[in-house]
C-alpha atoms as a PDB file:
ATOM      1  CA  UNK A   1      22.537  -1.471  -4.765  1.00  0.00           C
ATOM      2  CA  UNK A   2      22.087  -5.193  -6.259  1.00  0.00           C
ATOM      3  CA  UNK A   3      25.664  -5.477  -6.078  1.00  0.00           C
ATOM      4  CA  UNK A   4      26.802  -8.812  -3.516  1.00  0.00           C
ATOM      5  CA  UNK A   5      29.312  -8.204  -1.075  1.00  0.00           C
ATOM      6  CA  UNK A   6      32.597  -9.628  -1.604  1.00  0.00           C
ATOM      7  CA  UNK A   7      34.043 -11.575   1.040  1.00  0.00           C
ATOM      8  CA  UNK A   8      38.291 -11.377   0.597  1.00  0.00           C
ATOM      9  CA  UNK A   9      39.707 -14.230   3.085  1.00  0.00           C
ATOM     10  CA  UNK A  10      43.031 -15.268   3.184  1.00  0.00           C
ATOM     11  CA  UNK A  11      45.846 -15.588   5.583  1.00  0.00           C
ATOM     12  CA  UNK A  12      46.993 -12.351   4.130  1.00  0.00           C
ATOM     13  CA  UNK A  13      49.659 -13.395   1.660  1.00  0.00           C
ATOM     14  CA  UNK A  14      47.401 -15.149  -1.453  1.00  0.00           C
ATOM     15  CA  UNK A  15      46.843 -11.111  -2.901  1.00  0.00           C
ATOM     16  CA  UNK A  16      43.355 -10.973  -1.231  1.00  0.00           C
ATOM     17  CA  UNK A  17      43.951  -7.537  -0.065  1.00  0.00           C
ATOM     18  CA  UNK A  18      44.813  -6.512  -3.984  1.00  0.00           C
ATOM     19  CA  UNK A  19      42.000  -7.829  -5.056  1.00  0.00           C
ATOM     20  CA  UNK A  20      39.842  -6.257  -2.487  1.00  0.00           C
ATOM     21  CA  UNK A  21      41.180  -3.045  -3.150  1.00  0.00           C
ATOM     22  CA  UNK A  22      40.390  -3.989  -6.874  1.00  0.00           C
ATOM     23  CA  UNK A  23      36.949  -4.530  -6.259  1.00  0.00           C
ATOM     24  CA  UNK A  24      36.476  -1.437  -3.742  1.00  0.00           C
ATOM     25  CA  UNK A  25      37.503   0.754  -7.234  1.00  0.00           C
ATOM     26  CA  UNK A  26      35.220  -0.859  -9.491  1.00  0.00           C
ATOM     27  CA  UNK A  27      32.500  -0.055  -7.167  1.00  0.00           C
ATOM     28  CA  UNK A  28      31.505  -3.521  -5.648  1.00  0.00           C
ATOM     29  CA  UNK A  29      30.470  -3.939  -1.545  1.00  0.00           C
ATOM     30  CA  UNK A  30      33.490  -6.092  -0.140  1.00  0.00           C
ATOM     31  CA  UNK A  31      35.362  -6.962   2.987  1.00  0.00           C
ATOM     32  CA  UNK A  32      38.517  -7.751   4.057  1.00  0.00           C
ATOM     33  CA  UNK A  33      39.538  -8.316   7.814  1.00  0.00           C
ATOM     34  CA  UNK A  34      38.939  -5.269   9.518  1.00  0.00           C
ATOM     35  CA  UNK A  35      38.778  -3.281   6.284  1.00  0.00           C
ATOM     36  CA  UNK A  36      35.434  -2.933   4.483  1.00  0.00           C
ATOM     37  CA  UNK A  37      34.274  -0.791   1.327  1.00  0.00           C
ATOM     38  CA  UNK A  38      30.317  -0.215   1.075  1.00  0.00           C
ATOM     39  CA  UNK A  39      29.681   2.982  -0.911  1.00  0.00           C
ATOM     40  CA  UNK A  40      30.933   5.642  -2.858  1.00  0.00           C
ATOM     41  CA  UNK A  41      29.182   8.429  -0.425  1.00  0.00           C
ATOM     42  CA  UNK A  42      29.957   8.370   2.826  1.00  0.00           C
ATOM     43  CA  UNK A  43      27.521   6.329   5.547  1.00  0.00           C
ATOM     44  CA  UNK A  44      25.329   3.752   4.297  1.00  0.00           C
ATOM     45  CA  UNK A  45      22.244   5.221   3.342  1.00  0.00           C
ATOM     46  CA  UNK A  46      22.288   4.186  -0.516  1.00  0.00           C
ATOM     47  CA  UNK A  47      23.063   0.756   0.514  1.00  0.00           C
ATOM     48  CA  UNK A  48      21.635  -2.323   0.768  1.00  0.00           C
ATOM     49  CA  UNK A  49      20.118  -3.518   4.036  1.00  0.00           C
ATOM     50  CA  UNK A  50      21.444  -6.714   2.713  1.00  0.00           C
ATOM     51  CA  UNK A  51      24.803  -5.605   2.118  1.00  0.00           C
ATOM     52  CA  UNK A  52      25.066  -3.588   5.897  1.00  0.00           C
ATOM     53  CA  UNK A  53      24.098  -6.831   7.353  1.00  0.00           C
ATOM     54  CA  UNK A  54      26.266  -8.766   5.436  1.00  0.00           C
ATOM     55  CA  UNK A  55      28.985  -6.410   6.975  1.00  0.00           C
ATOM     56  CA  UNK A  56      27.633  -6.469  10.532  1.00  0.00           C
ATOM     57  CA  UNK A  57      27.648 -10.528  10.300  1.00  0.00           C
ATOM     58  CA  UNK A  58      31.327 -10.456   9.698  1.00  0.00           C
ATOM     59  CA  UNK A  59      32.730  -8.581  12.135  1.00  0.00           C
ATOM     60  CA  UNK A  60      30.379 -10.433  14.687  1.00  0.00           C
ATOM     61  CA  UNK A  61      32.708 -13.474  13.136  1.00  0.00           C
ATOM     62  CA  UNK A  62      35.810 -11.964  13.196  1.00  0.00           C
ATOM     63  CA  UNK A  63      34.719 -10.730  17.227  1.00  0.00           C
ATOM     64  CA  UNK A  64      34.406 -14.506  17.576  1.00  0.00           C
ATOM     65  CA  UNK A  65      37.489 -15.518  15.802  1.00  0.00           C
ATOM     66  CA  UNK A  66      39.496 -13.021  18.296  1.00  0.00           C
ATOM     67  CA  UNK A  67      38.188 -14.507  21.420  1.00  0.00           C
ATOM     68  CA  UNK A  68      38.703 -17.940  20.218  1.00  0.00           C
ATOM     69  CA  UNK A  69      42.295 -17.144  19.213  1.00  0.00           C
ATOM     70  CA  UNK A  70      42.859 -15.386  22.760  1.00  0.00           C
ATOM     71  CA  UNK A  71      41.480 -18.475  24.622  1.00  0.00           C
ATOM     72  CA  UNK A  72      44.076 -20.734  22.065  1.00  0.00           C
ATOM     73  CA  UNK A  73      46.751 -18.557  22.908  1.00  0.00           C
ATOM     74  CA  UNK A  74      46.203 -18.657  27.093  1.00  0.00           C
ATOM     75  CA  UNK A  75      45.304 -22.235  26.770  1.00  0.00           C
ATOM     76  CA  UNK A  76      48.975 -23.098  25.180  1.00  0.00           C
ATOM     77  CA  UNK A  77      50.327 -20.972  27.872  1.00  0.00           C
ATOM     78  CA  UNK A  78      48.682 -22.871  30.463  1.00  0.00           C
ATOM     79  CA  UNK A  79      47.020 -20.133  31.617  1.00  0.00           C
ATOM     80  CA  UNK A  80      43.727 -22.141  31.202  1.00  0.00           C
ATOM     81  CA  UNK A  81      43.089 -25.283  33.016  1.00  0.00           C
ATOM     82  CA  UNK A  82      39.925 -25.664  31.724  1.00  0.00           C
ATOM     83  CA  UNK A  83      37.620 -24.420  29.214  1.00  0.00           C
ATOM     84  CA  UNK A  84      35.558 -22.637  31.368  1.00  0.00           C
ATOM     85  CA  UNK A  85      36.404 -19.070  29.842  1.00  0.00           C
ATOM     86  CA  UNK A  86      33.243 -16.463  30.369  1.00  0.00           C
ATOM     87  CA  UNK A  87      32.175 -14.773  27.503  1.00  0.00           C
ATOM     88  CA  UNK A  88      29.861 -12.513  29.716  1.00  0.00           C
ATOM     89  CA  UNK A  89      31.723  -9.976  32.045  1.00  0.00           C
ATOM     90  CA  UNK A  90      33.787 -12.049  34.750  1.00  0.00           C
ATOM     91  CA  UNK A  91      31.140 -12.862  36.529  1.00  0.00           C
ATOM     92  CA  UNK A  92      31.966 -16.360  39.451  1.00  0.00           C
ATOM     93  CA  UNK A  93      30.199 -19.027  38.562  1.00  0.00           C
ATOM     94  CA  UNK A  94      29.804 -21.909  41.378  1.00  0.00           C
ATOM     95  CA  UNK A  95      32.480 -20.034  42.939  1.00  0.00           C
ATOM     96  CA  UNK A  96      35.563 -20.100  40.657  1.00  0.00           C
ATOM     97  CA  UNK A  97      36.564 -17.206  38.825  1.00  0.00           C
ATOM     98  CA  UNK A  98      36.245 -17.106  35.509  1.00  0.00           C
ATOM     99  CA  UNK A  99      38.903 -15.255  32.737  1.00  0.00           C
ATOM    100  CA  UNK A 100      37.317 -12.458  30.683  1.00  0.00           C
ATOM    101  CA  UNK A 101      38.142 -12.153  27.344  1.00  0.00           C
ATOM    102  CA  UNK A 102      37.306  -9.224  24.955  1.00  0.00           C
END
């Protein structure tokens, strides 16, 4: 498929999700939040490498987004003192244990 992948973001109340369900009928790529249309046929093998990547990308952004919003949320709890939140497993770094988010 030459078709681009639509991109629907939005806080959720502008009609995004209409108008990704919109272009899901007429048949174009497009992705909303943790919803995403590709293909008529199931799995992806008449699509573009393009267009699975394009997918892949954003829910490697949306992965980020989470863990920012997680450290945001313990950080305004005071959970945090610091910003020294591991992204890698829990591991103790110069001996202080670090918070693990997902």
């Amino acid at each position: 498929s030459i078709a681009p992948l639509l991109y629907h973001i939005s806080p959720g109340s502008t009609g995004s999700r209409t108008l990704y369900h919109a272009a899901c009928q007429a048949g174009f790529p497009s992705v909303h939040h943790k919803s995403f249309c590709i293909s008529s046929n199931r799995g992806i093998d008449s699509v573009s490498e393009n267009v699975v990547e394009g997918v892949r990308a954003h829910f490697e952004v949306l992965r980020w987004y989470q863990i920012a919003d997680e450290c945001c949320s313990l950080w305004s709890k005071g959970k945090v003192s610091s910003l020294d939140v591991d992204l890698n497993g829990g591991e103790k770094v110069d001996g202080s244990e670090h918070i693990q988010l997902p």
